[in-house]
N, C-alpha and C. Protein backbone atom coordinates (compact mmCIF):
# COMPACT_ATOMS: atom_id res chain seq x y z
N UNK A 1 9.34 -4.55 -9.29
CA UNK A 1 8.53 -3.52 -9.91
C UNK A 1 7.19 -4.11 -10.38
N UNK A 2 7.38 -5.47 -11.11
CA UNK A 2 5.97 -5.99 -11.38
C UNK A 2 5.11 -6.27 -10.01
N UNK A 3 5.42 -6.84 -8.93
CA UNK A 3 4.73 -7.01 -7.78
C UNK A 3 4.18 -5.84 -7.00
N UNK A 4 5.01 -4.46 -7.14
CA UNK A 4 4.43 -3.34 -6.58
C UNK A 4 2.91 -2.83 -8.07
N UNK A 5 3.51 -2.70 -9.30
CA UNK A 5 2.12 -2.41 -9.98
C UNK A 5 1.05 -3.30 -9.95
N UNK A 6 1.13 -5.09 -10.10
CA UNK A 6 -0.04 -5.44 -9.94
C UNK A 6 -0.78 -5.36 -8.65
N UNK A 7 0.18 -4.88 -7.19
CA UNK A 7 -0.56 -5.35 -5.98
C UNK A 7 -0.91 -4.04 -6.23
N UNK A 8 -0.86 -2.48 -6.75
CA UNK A 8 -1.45 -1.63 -6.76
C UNK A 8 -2.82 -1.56 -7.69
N UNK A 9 -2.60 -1.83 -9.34
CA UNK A 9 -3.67 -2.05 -9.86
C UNK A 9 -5.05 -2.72 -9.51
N UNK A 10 -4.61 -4.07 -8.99
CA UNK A 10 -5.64 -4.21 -8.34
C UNK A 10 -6.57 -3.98 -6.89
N UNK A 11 -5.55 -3.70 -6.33
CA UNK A 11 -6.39 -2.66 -5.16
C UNK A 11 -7.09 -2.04 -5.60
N UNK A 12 -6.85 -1.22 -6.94
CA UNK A 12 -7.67 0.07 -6.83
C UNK A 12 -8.35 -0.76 -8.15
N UNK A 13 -9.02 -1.64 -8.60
CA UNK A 13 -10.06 -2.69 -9.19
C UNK A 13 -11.03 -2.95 -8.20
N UNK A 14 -10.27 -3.23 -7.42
CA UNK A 14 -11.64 -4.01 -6.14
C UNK A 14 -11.69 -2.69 -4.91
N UNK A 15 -11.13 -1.49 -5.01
CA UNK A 15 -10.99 -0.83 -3.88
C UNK A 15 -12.18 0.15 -4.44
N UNK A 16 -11.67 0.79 -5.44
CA UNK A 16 -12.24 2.21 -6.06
C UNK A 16 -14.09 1.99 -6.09
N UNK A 17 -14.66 0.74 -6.60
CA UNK A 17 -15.82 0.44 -6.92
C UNK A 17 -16.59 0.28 -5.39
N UNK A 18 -15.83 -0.38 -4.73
CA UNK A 18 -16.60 -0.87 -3.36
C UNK A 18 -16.07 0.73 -2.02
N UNK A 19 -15.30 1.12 -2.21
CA UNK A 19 -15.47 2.37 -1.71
C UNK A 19 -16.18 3.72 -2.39
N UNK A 20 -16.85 3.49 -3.45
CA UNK A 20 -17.21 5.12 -4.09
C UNK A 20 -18.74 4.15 -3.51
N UNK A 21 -18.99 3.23 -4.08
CA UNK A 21 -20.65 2.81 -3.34
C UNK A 21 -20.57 2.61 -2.13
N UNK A 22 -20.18 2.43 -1.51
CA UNK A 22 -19.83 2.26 0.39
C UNK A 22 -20.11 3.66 0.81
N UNK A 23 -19.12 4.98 0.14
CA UNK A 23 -19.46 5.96 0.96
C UNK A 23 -20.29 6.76 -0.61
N UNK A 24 -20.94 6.64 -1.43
CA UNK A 24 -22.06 7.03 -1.72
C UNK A 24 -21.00 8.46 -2.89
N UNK A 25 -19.67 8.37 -3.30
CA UNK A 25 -18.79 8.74 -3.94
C UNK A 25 -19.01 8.78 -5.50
N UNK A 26 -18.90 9.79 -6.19
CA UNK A 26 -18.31 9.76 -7.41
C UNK A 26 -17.12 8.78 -7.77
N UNK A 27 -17.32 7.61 -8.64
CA UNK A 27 -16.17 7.19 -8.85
C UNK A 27 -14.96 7.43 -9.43
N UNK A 28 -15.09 8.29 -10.59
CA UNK A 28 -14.26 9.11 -10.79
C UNK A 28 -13.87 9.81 -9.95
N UNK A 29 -14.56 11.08 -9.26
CA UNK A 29 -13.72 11.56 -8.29
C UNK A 29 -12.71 10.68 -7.00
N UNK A 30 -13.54 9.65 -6.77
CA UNK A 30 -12.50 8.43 -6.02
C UNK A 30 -11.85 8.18 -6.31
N UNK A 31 -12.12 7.60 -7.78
CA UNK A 31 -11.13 6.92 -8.33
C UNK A 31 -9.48 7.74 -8.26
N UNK A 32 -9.92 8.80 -8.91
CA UNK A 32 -8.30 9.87 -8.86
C UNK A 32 -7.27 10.19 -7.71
N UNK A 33 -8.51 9.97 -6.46
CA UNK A 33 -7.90 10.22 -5.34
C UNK A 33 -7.06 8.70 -5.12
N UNK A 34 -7.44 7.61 -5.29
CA UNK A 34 -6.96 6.26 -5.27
C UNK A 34 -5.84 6.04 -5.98
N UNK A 35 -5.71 6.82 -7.42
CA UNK A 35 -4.54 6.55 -8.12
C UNK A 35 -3.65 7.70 -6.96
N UNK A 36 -3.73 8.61 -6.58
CA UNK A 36 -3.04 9.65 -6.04
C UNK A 36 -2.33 8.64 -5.38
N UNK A 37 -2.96 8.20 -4.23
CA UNK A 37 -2.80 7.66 -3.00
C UNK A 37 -1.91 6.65 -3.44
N UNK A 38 -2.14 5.55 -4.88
CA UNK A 38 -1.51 4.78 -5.02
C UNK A 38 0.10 4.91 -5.13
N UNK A 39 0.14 6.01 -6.06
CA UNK A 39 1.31 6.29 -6.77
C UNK A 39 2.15 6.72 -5.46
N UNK A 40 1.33 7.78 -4.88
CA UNK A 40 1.97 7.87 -3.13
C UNK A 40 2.34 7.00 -2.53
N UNK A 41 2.21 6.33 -2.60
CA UNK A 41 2.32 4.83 -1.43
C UNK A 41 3.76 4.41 -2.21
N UNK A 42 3.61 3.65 -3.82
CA UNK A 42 4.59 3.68 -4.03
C UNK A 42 5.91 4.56 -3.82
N UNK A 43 5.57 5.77 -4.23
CA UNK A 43 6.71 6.91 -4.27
C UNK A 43 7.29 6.87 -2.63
N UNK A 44 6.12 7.03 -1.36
CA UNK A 44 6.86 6.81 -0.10
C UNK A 44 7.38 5.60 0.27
N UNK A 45 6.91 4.42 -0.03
CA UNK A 45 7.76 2.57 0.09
C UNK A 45 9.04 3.53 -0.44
N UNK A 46 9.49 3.38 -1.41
CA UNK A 46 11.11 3.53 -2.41
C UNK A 46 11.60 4.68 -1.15
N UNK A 47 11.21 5.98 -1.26
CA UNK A 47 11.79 7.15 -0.17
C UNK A 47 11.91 6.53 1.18
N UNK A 48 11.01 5.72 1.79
CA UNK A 48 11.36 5.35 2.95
C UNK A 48 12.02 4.28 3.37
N UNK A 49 11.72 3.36 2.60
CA UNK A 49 12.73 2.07 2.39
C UNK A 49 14.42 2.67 2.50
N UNK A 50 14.68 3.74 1.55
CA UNK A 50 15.63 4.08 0.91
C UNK A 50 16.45 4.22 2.46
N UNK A 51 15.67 5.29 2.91
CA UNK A 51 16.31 6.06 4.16
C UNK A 51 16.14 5.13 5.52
N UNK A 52 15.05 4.61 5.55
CA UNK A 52 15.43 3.21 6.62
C UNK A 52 16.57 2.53 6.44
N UNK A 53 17.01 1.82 5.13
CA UNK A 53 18.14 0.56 5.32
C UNK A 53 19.63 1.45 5.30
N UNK A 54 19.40 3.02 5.08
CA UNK A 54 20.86 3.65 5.63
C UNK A 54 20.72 3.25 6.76
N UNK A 55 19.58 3.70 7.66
CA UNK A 55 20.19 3.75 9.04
C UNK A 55 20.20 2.48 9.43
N UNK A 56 19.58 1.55 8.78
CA UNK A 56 19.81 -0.24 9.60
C UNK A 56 21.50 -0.65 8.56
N UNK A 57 21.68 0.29 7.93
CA UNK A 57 23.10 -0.49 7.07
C UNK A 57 23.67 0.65 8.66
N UNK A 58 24.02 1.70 8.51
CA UNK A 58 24.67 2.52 9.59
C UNK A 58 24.98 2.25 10.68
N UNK A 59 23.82 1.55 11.70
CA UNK A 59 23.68 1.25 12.75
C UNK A 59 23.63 -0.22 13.14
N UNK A 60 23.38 -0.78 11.66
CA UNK A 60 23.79 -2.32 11.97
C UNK A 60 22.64 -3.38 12.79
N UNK A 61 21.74 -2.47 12.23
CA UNK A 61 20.35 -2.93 12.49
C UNK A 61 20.02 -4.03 11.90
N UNK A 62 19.44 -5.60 12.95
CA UNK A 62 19.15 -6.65 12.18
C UNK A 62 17.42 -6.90 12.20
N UNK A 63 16.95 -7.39 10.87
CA UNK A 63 15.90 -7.34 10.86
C UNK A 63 15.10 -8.60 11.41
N UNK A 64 14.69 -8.32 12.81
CA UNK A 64 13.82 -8.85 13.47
C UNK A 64 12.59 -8.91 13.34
N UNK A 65 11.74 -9.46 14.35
CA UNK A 65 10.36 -9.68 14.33
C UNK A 65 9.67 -7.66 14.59
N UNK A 66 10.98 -7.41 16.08
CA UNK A 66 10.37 -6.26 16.90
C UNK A 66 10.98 -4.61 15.90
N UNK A 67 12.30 -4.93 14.75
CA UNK A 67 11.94 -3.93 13.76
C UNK A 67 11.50 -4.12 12.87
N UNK A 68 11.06 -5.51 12.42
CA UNK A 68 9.30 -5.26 11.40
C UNK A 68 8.76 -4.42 11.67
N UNK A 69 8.22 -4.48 12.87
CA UNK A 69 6.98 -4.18 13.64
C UNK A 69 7.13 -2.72 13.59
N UNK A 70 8.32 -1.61 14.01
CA UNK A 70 8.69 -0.87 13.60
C UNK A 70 8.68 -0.13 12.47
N UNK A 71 9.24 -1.00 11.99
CA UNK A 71 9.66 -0.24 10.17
C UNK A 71 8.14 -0.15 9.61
N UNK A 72 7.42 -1.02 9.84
CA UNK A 72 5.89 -0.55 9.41
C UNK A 72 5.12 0.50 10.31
N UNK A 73 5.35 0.35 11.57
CA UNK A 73 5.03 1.79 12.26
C UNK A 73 5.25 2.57 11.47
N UNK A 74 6.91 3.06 11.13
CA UNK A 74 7.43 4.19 10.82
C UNK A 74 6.73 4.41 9.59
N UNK A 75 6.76 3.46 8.44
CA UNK A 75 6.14 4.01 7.35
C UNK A 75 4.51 4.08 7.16
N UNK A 76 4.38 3.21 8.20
CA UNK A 76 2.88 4.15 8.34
C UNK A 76 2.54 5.80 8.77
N UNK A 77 3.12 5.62 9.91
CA UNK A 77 3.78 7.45 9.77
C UNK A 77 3.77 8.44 9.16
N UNK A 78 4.65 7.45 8.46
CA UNK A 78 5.35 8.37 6.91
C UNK A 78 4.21 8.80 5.75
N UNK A 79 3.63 7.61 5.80
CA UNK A 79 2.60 7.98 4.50
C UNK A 79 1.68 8.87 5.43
N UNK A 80 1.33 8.25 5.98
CA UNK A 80 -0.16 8.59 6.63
C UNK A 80 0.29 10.83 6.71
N UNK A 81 1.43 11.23 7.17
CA UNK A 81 1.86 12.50 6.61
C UNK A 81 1.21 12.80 5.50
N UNK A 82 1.89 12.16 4.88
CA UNK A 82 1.13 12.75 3.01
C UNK A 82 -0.39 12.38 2.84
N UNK A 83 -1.24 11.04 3.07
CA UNK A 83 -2.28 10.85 2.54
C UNK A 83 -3.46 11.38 3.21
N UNK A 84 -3.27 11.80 4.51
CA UNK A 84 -4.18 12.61 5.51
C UNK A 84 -4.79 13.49 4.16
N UNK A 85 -3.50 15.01 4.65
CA UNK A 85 -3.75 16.03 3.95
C UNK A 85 -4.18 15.93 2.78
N UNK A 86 -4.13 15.26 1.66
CA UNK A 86 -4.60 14.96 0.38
C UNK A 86 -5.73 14.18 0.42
N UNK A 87 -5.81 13.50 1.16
CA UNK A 87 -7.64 12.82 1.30
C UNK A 87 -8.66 14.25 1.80
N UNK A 88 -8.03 14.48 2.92
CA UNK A 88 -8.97 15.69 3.48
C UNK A 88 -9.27 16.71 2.57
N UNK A 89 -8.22 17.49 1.96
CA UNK A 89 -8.34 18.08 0.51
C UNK A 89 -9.15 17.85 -0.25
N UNK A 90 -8.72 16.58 -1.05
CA UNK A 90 -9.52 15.92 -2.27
C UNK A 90 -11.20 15.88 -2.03
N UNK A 91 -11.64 15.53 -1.10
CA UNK A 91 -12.85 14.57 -0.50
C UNK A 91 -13.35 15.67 0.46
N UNK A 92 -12.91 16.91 0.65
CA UNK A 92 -13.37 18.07 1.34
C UNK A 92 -13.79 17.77 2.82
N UNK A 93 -12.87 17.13 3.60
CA UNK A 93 -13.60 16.62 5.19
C UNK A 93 -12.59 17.23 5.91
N UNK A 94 -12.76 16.49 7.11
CA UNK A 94 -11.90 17.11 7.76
C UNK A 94 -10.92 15.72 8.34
N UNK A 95 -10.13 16.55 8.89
CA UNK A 95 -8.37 15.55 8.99
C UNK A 95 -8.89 14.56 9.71
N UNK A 96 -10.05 14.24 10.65
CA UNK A 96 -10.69 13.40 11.35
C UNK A 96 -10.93 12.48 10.89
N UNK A 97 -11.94 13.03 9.31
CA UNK A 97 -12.75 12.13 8.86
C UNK A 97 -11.96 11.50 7.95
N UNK A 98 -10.81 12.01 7.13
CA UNK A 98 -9.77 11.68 6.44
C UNK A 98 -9.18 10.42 7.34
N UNK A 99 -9.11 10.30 8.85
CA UNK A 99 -8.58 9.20 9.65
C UNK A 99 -9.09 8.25 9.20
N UNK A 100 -10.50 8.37 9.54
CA UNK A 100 -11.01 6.99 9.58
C UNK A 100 -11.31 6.41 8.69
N UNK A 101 -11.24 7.09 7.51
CA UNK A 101 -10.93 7.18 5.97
C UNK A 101 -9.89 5.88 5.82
N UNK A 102 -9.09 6.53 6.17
CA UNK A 102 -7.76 5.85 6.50
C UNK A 102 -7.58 4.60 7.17
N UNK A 103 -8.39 4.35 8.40
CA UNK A 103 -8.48 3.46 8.91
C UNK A 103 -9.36 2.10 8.42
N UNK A 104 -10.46 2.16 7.43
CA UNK A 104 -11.13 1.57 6.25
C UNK A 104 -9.83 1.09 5.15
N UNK A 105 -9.22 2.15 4.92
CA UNK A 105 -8.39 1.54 4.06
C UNK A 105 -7.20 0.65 4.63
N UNK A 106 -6.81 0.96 5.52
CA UNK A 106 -5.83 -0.01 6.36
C UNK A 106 -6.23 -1.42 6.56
N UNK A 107 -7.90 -1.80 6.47
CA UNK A 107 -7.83 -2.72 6.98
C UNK A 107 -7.99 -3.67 5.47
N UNK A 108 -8.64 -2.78 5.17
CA UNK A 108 -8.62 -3.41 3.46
C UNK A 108 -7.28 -3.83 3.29
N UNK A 109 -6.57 -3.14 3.37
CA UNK A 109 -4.84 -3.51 2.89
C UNK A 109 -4.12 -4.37 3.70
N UNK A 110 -4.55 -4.87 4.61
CA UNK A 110 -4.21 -5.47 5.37
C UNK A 110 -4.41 -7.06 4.90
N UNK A 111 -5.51 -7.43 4.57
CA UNK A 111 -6.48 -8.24 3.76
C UNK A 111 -5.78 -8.38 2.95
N UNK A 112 -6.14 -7.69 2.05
CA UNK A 112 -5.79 -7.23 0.93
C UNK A 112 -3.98 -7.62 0.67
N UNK A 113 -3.35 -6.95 1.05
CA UNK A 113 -2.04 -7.61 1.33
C UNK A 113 -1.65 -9.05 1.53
N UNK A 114 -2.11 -9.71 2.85
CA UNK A 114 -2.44 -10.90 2.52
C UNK A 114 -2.52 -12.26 1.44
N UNK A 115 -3.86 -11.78 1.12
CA UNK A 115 -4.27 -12.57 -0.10
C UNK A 115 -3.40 -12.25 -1.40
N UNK A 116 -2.74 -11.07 -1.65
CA UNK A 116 -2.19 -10.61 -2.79
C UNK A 116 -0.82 -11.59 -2.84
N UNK A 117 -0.33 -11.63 -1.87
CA UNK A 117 0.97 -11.82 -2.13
C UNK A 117 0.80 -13.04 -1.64
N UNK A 118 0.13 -13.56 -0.85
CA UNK A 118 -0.01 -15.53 -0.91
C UNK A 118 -0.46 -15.53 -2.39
N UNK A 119 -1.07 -15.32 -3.28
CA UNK A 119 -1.47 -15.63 -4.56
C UNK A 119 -0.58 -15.46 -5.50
N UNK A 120 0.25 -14.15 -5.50
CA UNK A 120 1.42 -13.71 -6.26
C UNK A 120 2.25 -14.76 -5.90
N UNK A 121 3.33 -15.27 -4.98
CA UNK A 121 3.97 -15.92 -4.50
C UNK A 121 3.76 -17.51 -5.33
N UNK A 122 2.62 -18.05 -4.99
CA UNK A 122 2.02 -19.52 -5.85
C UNK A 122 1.84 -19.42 -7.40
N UNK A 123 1.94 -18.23 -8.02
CA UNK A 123 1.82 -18.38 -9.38
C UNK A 123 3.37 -18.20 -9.47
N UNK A 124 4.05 -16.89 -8.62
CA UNK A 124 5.40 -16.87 -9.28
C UNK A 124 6.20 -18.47 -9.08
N UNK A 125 5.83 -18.96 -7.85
CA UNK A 125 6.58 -20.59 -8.12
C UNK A 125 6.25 -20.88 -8.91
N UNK A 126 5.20 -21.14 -9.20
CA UNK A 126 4.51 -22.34 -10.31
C UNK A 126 5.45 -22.21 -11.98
N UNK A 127 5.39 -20.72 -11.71
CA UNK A 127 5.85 -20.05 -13.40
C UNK A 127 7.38 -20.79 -13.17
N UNK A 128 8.01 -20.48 -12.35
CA UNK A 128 9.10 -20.67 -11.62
C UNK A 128 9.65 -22.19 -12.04
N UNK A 129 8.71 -22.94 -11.92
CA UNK A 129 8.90 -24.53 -11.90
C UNK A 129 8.35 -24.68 -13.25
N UNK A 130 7.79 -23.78 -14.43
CA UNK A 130 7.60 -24.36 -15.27
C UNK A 130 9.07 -23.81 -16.31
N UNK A 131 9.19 -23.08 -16.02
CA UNK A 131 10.39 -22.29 -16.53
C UNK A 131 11.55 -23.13 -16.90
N UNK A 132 11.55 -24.04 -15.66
CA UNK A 132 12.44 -24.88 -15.12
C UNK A 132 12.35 -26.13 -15.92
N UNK A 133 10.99 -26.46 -16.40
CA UNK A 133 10.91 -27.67 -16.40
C UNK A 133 11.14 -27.58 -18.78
N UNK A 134 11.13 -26.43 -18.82
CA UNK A 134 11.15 -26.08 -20.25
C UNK A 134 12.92 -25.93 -20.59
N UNK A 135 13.81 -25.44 -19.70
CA UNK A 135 14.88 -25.85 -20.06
C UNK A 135 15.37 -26.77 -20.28
C-alpha cells in the first residue's frame, strides 16, 4: 500500500506541473483529472489483479515472461476503458485526442515506473539492512 501511494503521489508532483505547461492547461483543472486517473489506476490494479490471479489460480497459469507481457496488455485494456472516456470528458476532446493523451502518459510511466521502483527498492534494502543492523 505504501509503494502504490508514493509511486502515485509522485507522478502526479512531477506529472501534473510538466503536463498542464506542456499542453498550455489549467493546473488545477489537470491536476483533478490526474488525481481521477490516479485513484483509477489504483482502484483498476486491485479489480484487475483480483480477477486475473482467479483465472491464473483456476487455470494454473504460470507466470512467465509471455503472460507478463499479457497481463499488462490486459490491464492496459482495462484501464485505458475507464481513462479514455474520463479524459475526453474532463479535458473536452475527443476519444482521439484523449489517445494520444494517453499515449504521453504511457511513456512517462513507463520511465517513470522504472526509476520509481529501482529507487524505492535501494532505499527499502538499505532501511532493510539498517533495521537489521539495530537489532
Amino acid at each position: 500500500m505504501i509503494h502504490a501511494v508514493l509511486f502515485e503521489l509522485f507522478a502526479l508532483i512531477i506529472l501534473v506541473p510538466l503536463m498542464s505547461y506542456g499542453f498550455g492547461m489549467d493546473m488545477l483543472h489537470f491536476g483533478a483529472l490526474a488525481v481521477m486517473l490516479a485513484l483509477s489506476a489504483m482502484a483498476s490494479n486491485m479489480i484487475y489483479n483480483h480477477i486475473y490471479e482467479a483465472f491464473e489460480h483456476r487455470y494454473g497459469w504460470r507466470r512467465t515472461v509471455r503472460m507478463r507481457v499479457w497481463h499488462t496488455i490486459g490491464f492496459e485494456a482495462f484501464f485505458m476503458a475507464i481513462a479514455l472516456p474520463l479524459t475526453a470528458w474532463w479535458l473536452e476532446v475527443s476519444l482521439w485526442d484523449a489517445l494520444m493523451l494517453d499515449l504521453v502518459f504511457s511513456a512517462f510511466f513507463m520511465l517513470y515506473a522504472f526509476c520509481f521502483n529501482w529507487v524505492y527498492d535501494i532505499i527499502r534494502h538499505r532501511l532493510g539492512q539498517a533495521h537489521s543492523k539495530n537489532k
